[in-house]
Protein backbone atom coordinates (compact mmCIF):
# COMPACT_ATOMS: atom_id res chain seq x y z
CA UNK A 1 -27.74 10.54 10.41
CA UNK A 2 -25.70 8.84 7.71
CA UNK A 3 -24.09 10.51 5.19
CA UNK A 4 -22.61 9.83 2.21
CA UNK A 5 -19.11 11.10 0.83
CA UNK A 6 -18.19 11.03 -2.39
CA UNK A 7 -14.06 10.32 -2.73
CA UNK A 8 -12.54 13.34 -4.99
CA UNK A 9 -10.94 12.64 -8.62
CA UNK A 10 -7.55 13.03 -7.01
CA UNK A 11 -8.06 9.93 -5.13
CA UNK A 12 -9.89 7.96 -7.39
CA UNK A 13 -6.48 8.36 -10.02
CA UNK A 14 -4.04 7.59 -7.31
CA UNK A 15 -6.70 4.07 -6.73
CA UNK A 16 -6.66 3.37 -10.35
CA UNK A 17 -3.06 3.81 -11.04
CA UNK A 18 -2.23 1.50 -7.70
CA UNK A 19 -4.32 -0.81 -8.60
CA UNK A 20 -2.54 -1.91 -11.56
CA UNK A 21 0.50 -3.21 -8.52
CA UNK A 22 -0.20 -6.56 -8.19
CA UNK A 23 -0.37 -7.45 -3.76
CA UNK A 24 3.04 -9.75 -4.22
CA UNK A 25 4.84 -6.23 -5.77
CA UNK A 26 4.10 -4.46 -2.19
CA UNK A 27 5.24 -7.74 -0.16
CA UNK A 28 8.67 -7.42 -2.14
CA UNK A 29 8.56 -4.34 -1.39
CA UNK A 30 8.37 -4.84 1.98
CA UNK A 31 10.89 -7.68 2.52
CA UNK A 32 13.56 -5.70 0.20
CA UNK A 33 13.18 -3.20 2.41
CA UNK A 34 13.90 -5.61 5.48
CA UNK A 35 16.99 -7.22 3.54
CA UNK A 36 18.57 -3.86 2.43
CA UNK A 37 18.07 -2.52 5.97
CA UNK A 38 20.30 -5.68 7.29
CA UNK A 39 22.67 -5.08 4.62
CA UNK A 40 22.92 -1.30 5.66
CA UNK A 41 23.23 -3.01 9.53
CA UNK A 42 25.80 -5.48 8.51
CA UNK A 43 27.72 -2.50 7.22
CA UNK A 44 27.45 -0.71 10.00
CA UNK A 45 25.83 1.97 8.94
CA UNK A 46 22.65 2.25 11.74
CA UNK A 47 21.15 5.41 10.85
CA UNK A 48 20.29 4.27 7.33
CA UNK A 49 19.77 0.78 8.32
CA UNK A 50 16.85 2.10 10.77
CA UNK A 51 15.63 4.53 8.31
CA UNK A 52 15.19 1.77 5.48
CA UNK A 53 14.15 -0.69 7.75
CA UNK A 54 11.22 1.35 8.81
CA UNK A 55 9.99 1.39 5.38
CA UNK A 56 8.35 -1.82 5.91
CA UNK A 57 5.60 -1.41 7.55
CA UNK A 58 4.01 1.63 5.96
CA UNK A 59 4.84 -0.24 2.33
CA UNK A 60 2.49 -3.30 3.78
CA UNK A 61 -0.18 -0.91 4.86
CA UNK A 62 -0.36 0.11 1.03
CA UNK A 63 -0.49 -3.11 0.26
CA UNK A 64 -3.70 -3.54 2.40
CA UNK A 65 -5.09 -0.88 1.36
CA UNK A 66 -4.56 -1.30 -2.35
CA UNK A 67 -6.22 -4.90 -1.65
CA UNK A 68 -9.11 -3.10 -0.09
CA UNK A 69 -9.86 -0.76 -2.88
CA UNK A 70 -9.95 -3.44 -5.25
CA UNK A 71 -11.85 -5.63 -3.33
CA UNK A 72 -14.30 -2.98 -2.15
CA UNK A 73 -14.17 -0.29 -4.57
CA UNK A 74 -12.73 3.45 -3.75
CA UNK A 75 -16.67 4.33 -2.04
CA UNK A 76 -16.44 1.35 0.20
CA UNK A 77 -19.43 -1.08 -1.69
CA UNK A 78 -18.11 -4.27 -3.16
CA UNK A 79 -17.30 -4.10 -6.59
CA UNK A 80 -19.16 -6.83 -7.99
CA UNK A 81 -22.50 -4.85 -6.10
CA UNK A 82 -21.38 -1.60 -8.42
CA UNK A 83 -21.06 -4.01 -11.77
CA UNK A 84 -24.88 -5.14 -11.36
């Protein structure tokens, strides 16, 4: 049986306010991340290199996601179905 869930107004803010990032602002993101952890390395400081460095990944996994929702709309149909 399908069923249908509707996404909360909590969400839907969060998805409008993201949406505003443009998909290059999360790939800087992602690669600052990457050169401030080798910075952090190059200093020799490992714990915060790791910790920054790990930063990338879930920052690029926004970035999908935010691509997603704008592409698909917050309820999963496309958005140019939900204009018509």
């Amino acid at each position: 049986m399908a069923q249908n869930f509707q996404e909360d107004q909590f969400t839907k803010n969060i998805e409008t306010k993201t949406a505003r990032i443009p998909s290059i602002g999360y790939l800087g993101m992602a690669i600052a991340s990457m050169g401030i952890s080798a910075g952090l390395k190059l200093a020799r400081k490992d714990s915060a290199a790791l910790f920054v460095g790990q930063w990338a990944a879930p920052i690029l996994l926004m970035g999908i996601y935010n691509k997603l929702v704008k592409q698909l709309g917050s309820e999963g149909e496309r958005v140019s179905e939900r204009a018509a």
